[in-house]
Protein backbone atom coordinates (compact mmCIF):
# COMPACT_ATOMS: atom_id res chain seq x y z
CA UNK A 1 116.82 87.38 124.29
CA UNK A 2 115.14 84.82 126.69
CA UNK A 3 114.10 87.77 129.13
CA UNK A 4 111.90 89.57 126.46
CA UNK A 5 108.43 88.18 126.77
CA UNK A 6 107.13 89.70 123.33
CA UNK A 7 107.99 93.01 121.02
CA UNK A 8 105.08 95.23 120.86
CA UNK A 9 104.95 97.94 117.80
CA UNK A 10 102.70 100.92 118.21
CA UNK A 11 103.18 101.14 113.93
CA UNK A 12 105.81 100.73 110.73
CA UNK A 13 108.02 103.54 110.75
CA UNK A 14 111.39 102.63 110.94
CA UNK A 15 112.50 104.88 113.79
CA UNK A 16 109.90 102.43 115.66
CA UNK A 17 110.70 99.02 113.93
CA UNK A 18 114.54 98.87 112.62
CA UNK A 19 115.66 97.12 115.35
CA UNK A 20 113.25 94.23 115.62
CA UNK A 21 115.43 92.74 112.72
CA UNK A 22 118.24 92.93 114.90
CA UNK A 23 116.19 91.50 117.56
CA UNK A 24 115.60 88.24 115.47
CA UNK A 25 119.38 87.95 114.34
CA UNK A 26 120.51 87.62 118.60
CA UNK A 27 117.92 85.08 118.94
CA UNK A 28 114.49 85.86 119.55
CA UNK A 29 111.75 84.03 118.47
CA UNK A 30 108.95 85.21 120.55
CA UNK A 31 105.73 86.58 119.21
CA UNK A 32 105.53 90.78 117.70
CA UNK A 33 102.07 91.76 118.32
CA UNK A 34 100.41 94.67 116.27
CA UNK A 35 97.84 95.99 113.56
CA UNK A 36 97.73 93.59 110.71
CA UNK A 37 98.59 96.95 108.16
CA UNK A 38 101.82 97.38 110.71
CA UNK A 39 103.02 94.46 110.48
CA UNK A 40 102.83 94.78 106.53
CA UNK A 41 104.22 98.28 106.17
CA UNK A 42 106.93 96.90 108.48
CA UNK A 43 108.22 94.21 106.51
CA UNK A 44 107.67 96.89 103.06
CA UNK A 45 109.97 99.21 105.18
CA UNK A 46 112.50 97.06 106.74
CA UNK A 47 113.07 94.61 103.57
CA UNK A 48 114.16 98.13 101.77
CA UNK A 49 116.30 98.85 105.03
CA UNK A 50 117.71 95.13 105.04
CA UNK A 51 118.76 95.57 101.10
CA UNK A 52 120.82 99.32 102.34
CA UNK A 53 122.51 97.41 105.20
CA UNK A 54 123.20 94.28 102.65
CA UNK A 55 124.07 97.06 99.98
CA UNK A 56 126.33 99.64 102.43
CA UNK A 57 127.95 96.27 103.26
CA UNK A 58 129.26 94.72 100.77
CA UNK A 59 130.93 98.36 99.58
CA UNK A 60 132.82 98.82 102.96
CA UNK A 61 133.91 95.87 102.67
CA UNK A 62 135.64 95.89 98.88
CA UNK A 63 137.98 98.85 100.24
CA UNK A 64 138.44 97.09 103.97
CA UNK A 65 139.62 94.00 101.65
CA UNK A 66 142.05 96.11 99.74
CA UNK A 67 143.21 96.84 103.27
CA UNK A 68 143.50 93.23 104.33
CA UNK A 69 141.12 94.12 107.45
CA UNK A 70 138.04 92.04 108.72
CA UNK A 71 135.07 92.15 106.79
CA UNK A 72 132.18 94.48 108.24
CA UNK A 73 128.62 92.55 109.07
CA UNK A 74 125.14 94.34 107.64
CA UNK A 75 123.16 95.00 111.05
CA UNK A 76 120.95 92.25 109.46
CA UNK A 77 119.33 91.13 106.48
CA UNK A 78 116.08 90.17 104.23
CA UNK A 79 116.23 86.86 105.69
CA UNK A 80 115.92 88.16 109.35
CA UNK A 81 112.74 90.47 108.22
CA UNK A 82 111.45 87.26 106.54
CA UNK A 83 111.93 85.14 110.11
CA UNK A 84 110.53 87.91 111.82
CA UNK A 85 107.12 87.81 109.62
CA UNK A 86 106.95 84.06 111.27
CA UNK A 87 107.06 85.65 114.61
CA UNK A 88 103.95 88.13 113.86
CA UNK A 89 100.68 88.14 115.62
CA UNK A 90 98.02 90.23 114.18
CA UNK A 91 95.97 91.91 116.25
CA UNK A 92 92.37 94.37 116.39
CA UNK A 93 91.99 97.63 117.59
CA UNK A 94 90.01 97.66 120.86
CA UNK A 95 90.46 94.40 121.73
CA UNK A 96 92.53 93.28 124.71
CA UNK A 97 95.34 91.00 124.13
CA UNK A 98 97.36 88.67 126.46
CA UNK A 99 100.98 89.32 126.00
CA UNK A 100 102.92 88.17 129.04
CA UNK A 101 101.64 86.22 131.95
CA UNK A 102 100.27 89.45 133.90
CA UNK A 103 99.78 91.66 131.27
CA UNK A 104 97.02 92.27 128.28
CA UNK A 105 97.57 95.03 126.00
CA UNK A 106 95.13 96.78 123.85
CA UNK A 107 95.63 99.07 121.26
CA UNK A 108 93.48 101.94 119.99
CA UNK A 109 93.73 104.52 117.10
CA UNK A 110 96.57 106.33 116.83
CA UNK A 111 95.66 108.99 113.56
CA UNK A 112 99.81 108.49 112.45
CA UNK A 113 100.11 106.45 109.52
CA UNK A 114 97.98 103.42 108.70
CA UNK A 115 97.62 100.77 111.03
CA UNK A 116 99.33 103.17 114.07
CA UNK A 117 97.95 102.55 117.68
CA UNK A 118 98.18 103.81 120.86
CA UNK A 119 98.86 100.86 123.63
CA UNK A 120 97.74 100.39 127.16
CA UNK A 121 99.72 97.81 129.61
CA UNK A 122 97.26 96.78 132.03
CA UNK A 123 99.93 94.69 134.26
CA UNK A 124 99.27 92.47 137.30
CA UNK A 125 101.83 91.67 139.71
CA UNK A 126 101.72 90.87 143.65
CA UNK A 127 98.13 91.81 144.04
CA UNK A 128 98.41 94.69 142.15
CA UNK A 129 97.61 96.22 139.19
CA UNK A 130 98.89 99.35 137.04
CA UNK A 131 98.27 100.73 133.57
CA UNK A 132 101.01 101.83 131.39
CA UNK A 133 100.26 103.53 127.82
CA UNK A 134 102.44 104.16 125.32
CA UNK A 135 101.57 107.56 122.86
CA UNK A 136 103.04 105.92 119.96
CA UNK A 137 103.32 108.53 117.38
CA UNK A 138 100.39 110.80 117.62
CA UNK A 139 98.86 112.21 113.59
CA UNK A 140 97.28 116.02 113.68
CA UNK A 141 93.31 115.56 114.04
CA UNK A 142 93.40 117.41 110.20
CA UNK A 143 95.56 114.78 108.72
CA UNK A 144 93.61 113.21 105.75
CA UNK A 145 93.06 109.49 104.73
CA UNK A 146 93.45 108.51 108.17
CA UNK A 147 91.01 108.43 110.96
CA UNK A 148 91.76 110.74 113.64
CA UNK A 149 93.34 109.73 117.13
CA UNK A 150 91.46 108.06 120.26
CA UNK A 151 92.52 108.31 123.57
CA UNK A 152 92.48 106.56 126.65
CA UNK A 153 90.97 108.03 130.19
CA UNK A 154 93.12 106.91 133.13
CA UNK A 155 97.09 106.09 133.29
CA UNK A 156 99.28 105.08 136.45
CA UNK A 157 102.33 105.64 133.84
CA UNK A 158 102.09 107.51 130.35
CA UNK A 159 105.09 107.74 127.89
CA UNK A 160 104.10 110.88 125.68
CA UNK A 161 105.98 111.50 122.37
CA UNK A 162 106.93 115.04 121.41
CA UNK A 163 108.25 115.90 117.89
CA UNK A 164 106.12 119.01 117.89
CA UNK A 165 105.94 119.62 121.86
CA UNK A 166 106.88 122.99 120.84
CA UNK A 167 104.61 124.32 118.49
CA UNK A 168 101.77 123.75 116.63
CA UNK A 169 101.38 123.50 112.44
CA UNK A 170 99.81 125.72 110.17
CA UNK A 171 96.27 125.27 109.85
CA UNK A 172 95.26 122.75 107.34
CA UNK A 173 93.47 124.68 105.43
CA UNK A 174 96.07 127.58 105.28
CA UNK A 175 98.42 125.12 104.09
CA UNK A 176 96.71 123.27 101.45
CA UNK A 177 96.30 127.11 99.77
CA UNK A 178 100.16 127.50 99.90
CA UNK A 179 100.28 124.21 98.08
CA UNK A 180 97.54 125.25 95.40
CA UNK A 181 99.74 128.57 94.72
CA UNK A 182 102.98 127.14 94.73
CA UNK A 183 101.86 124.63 91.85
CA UNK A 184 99.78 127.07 89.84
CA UNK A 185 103.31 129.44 90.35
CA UNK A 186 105.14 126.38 89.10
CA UNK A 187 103.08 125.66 86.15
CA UNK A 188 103.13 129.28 85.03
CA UNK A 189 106.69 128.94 84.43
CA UNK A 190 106.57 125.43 83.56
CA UNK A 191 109.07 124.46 86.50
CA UNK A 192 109.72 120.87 88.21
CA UNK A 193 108.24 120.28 91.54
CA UNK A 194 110.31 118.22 93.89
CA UNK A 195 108.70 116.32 96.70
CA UNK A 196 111.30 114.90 99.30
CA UNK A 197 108.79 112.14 100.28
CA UNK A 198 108.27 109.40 102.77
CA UNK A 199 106.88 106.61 101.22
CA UNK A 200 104.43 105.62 103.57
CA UNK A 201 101.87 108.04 105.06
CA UNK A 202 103.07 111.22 103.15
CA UNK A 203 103.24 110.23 99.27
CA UNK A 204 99.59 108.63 99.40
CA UNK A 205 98.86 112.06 101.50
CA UNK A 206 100.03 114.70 98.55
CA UNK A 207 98.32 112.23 95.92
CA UNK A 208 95.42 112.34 97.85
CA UNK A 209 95.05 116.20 97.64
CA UNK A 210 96.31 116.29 93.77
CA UNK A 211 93.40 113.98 92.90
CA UNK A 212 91.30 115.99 94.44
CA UNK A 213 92.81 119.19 93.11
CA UNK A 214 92.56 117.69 89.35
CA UNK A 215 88.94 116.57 89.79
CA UNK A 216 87.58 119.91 91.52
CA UNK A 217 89.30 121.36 88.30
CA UNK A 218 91.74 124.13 90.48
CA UNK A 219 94.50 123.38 89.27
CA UNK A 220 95.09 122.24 85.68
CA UNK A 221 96.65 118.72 84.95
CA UNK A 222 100.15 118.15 84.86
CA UNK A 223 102.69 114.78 85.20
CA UNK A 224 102.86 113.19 88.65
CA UNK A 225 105.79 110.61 89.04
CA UNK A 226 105.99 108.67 92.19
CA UNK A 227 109.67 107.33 92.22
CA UNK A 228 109.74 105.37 94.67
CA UNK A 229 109.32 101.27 94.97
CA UNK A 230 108.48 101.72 98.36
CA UNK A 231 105.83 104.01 97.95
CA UNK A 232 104.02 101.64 95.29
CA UNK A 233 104.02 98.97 97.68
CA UNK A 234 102.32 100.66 100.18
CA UNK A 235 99.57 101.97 97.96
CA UNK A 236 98.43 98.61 97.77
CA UNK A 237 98.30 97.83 101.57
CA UNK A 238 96.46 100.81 101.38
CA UNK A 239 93.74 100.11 98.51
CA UNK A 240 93.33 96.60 101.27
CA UNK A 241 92.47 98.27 103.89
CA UNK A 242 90.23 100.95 102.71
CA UNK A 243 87.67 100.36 105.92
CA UNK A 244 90.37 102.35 108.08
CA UNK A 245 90.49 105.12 106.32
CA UNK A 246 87.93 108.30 107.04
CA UNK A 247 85.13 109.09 105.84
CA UNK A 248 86.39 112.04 103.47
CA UNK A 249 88.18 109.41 101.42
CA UNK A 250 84.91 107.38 101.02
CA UNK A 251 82.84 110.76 100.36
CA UNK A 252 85.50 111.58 97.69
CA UNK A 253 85.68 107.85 96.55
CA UNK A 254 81.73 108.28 95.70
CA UNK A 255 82.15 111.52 93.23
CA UNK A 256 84.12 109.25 91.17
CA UNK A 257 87.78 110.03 92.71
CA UNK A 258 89.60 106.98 94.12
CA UNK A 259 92.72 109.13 94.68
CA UNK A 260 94.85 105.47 95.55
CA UNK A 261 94.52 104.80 91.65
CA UNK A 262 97.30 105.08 89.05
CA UNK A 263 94.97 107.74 86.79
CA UNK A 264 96.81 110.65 89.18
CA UNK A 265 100.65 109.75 89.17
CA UNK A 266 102.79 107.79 86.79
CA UNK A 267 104.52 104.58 88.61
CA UNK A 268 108.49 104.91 88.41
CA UNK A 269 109.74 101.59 89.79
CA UNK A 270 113.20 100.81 88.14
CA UNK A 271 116.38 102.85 88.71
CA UNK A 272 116.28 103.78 84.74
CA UNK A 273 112.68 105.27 85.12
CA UNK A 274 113.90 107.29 87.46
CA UNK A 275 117.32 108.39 85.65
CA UNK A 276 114.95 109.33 82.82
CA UNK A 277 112.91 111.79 84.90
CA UNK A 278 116.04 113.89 84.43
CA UNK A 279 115.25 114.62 80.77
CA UNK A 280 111.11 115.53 81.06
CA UNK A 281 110.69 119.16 80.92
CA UNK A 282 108.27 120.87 83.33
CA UNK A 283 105.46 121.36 84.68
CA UNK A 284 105.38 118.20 86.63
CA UNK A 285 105.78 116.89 89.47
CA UNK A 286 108.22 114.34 91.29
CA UNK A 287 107.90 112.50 94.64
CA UNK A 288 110.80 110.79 95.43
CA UNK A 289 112.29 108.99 99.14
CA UNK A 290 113.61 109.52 100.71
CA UNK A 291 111.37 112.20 103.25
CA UNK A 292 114.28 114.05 104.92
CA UNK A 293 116.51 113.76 101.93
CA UNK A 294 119.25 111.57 103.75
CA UNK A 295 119.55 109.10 100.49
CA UNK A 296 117.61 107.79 98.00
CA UNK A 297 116.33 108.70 95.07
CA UNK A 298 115.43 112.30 95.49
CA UNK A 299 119.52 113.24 96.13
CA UNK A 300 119.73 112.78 92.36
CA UNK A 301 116.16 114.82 91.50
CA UNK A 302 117.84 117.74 93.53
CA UNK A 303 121.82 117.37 92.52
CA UNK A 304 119.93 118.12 88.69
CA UNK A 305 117.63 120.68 89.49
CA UNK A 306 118.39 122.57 92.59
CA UNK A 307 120.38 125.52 90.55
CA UNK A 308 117.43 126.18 88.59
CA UNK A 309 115.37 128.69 89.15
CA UNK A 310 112.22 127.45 87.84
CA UNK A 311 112.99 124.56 90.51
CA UNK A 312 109.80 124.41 93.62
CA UNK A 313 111.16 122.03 96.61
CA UNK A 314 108.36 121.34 98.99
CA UNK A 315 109.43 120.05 102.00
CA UNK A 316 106.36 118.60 103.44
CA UNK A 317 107.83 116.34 106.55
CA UNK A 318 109.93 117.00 109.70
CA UNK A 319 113.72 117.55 109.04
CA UNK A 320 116.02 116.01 111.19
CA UNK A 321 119.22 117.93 112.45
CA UNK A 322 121.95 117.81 109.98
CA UNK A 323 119.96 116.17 106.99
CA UNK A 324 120.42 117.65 103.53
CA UNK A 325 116.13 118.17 104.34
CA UNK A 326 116.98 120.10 107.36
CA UNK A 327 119.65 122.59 105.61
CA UNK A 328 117.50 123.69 102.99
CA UNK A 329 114.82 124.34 105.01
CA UNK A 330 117.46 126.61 107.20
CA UNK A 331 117.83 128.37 103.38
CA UNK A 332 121.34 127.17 103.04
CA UNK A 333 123.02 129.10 99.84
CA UNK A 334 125.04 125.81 98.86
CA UNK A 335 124.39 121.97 99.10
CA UNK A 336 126.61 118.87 98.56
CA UNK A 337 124.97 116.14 97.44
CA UNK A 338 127.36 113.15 96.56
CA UNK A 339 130.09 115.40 97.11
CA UNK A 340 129.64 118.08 94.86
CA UNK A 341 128.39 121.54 95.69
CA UNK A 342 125.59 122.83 93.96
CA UNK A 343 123.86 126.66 94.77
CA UNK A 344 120.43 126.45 95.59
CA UNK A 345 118.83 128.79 92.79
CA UNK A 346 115.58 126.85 93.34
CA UNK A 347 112.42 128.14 95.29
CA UNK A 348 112.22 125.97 98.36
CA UNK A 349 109.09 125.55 100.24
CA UNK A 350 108.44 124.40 103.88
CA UNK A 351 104.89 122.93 104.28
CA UNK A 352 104.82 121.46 108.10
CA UNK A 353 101.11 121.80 107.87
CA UNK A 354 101.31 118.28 105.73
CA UNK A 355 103.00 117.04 108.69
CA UNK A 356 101.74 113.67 110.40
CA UNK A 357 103.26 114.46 113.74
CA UNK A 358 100.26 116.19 116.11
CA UNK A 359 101.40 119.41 117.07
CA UNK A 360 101.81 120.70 121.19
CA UNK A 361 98.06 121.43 120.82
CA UNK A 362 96.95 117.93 120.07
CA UNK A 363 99.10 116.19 121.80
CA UNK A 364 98.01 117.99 124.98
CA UNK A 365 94.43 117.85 123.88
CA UNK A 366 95.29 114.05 123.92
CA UNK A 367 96.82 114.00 127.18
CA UNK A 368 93.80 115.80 128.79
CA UNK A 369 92.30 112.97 128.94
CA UNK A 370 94.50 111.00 131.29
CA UNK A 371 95.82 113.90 133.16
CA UNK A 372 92.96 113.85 135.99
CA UNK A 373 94.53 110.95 137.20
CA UNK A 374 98.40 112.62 137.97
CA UNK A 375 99.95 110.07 135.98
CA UNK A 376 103.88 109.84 135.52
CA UNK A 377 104.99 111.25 132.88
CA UNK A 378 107.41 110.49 130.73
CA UNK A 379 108.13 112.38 127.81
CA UNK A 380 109.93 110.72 124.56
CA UNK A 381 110.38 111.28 121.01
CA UNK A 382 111.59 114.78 120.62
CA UNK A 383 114.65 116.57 120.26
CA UNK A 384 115.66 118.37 123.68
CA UNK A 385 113.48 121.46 123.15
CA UNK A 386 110.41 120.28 122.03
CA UNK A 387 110.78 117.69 124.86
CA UNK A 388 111.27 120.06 127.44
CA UNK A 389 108.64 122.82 126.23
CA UNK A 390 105.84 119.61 125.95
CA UNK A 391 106.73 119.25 129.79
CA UNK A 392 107.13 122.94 130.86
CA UNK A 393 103.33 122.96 129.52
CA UNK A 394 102.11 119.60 131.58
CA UNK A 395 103.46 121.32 134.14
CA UNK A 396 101.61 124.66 134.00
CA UNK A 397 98.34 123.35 132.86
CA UNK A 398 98.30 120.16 135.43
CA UNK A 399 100.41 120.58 138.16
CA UNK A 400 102.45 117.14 136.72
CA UNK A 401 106.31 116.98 136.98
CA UNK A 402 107.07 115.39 133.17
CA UNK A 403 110.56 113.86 132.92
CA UNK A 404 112.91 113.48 130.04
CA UNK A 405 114.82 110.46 129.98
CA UNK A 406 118.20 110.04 128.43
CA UNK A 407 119.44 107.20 126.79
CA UNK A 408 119.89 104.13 129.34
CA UNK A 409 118.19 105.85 131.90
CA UNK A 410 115.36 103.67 133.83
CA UNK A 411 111.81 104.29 134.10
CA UNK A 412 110.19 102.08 137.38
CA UNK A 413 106.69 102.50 138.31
């Protein structure tokens, strides 16, 4: 740990975060720069992820004990996300920051979830200097709430993330009419909506819309519930930091519709809330974690409902390979969820155009920028063939060999 200078997070996610926990339990105790709302949708996400590890522990280890083998350690817990909130530096978009000897860092918006940024290394050594900049997670320039992406203009080395390298979304627009007709179809027959939901970015996203939905009057009012603790907590980083979010949630906010407030879901924080959702009759609506439907409480929400009919799932996030999320978006016929197999009866709908990922597009539209300069390019983030498309299309349009790294392979500029 004594040869890492400082941890530098371009935003909360876990896929970006769940390992500066780990981090902290080996040792370090130097500083973790990033956006003030980061660092507090961080420790929102990782104390959650601390409580599974704590949680997954302790039940391996009643059967390894039966076994008389050695206990199995949590990857870390609570009390290494609270040591790492001692380690935190805030810092402001725009603003250079000195985080090694030789090397300031700035940060700029990144349009992904609140408090995401975009980094540029500008790093000094022997005389010279280079400029390194980090993507981060890039959000579609339609994606409401947030503002939409900056970019930077000139790049020795640029490390380019690709979940959508390979295509681009549905237009906003087109999708939020799918998502008026699939609840108006669902209220006709007074069916359950199911929203596998991440907690933070995506569940103040489809509350967002519903408020405005309600209040325009096209659709009539139903029951939201947003089950998930998670999801509660990060309204209120959100209703703190309303000067970072666009201007289309402060024209709304001035009609009289503060879509962050409770008036448009009903809270379900407790595990028996959340049993009891499985008695209320339709219409309504349920947003549950977790996004990709790899735990949490949505598993239960669709072990009860997916053989009904009347049943709308609307998958409204990227699907990873081999998550419960990714199979019903494939239209699988059958489904086990905590081992038993249930037919999929329900209607299930696939909405990437809610997605907070920039599609190939945007993120080239993003890269144009840089791209006078024949950076590197390395691209990151993506499964193999969205990778590999993002680069064939670098290629073509700028004459710049990408490359796709594999784990442990090193990047020297």
């Amino acid at each position: 740990m004594q040869d890492i200078d400082a941890v530098l997070l371009t935003h909360g996610h876990l896929d970006h975060t769940g390992r500066v926990p780990l981090l902290v339990k080996f040792g370090y105790n130097g500083p973790i720069y990033s956006t003030t709302e980061t660092l507090e949708l961080a420790q929102i996400i990782l104390q959650d992820s601390a409580r599974l590890q704590v949680g997954d522990a302790m039940r391996k280890n009643r059967k390894l004990l039966k076994k008389g083998e050695p206990p199995f350690e949590a990857l870390y817990t609570t009390e290494h996300v609270e040591f790492m909130r001692e380690l935190t530096r805030p810092i402001k978009l725009n603003t250079p920051v000195t985080v090694a000897e030789g090397i300031t860092a700035t940060w700029i918006e990144a349009g992904h979830m609140l408090g995401s940024g975009s980094i540029k290394l500008e790093v000094t050594e022997k005389g010279k200097k280079k400029t390194i900049i980090f993507s981060g997670d890039l959000g579609p320039i339609t994606l409401p709430l947030l503002k939409p992406f900056e970019h930077f203009n000139k790049a020795d080395l640029v490390f380019l993330e690709s979940t959508y390298g390979d295509r681009d979304h549905k237009p906003y627009d087109q999708t939020l009419e799918e998502f008026e007709a699939i609840i108006k179809d669902a209220y006709a027959t007074g069916g359950k909506m199911l929203v596998p939901t991440f907690a933070i970015g995506r569940a103040q996203q489809i509350i967002y819309h519903l408020a405005d939905l309600f209040h325009s009057g096209k659709i009539p009012k139903f029951p939201v519930y947003l089950d998930s603790p998670m999801a509660l907590s990060a309204f209120n980083v959100y209703r703190n930091h309303q000067d970072l979010l666009d201007e289309e949630f402060h024209a709304l906010k001035r009609k009289g519709v503060f879509p962050l407030d409770t008036q448009y879901f009903i809270p379900s924080q407790t595990a028996d809330s959340s049993k009891a959702l499985n008695n209320i009759k339709g219409p309504c609506m349920i947003l549950a974690g977790a996004g990709m439907c790899n735990g949490g409480r949505i598993l239960h929400h669709l072990r009860h409902n997916l053989s009904n009919p009347n049943t709308h799932v609307l998958i409204v996030g990227f699907q990873s390979y081999g998550s419960i999320g990714r199979r019903l978006v494939e239209k699988a016929q059958k489904i086990s969820i905590f081992g038993e197999e249930k037919i999929v009866r329900a209607h299930v709908h696939t909405l990437n155009g809610f997605s907070a990922h920039a599609g190939q597009t945007e993120l080239l539209k993003w890269f144009s920028y840089l791209a006078p300069a024949k950076p590197k390019v390395v691209i990151t983030h993506g499964e193999d063939v969205p990778r590999k498309a993002l680069a064939a299309c670098i290629k073509k349009q700028y004459k710049i060999n990408a490359t796709t790294p594999k784990i442990g392979d090193v990047i020297e500029l």
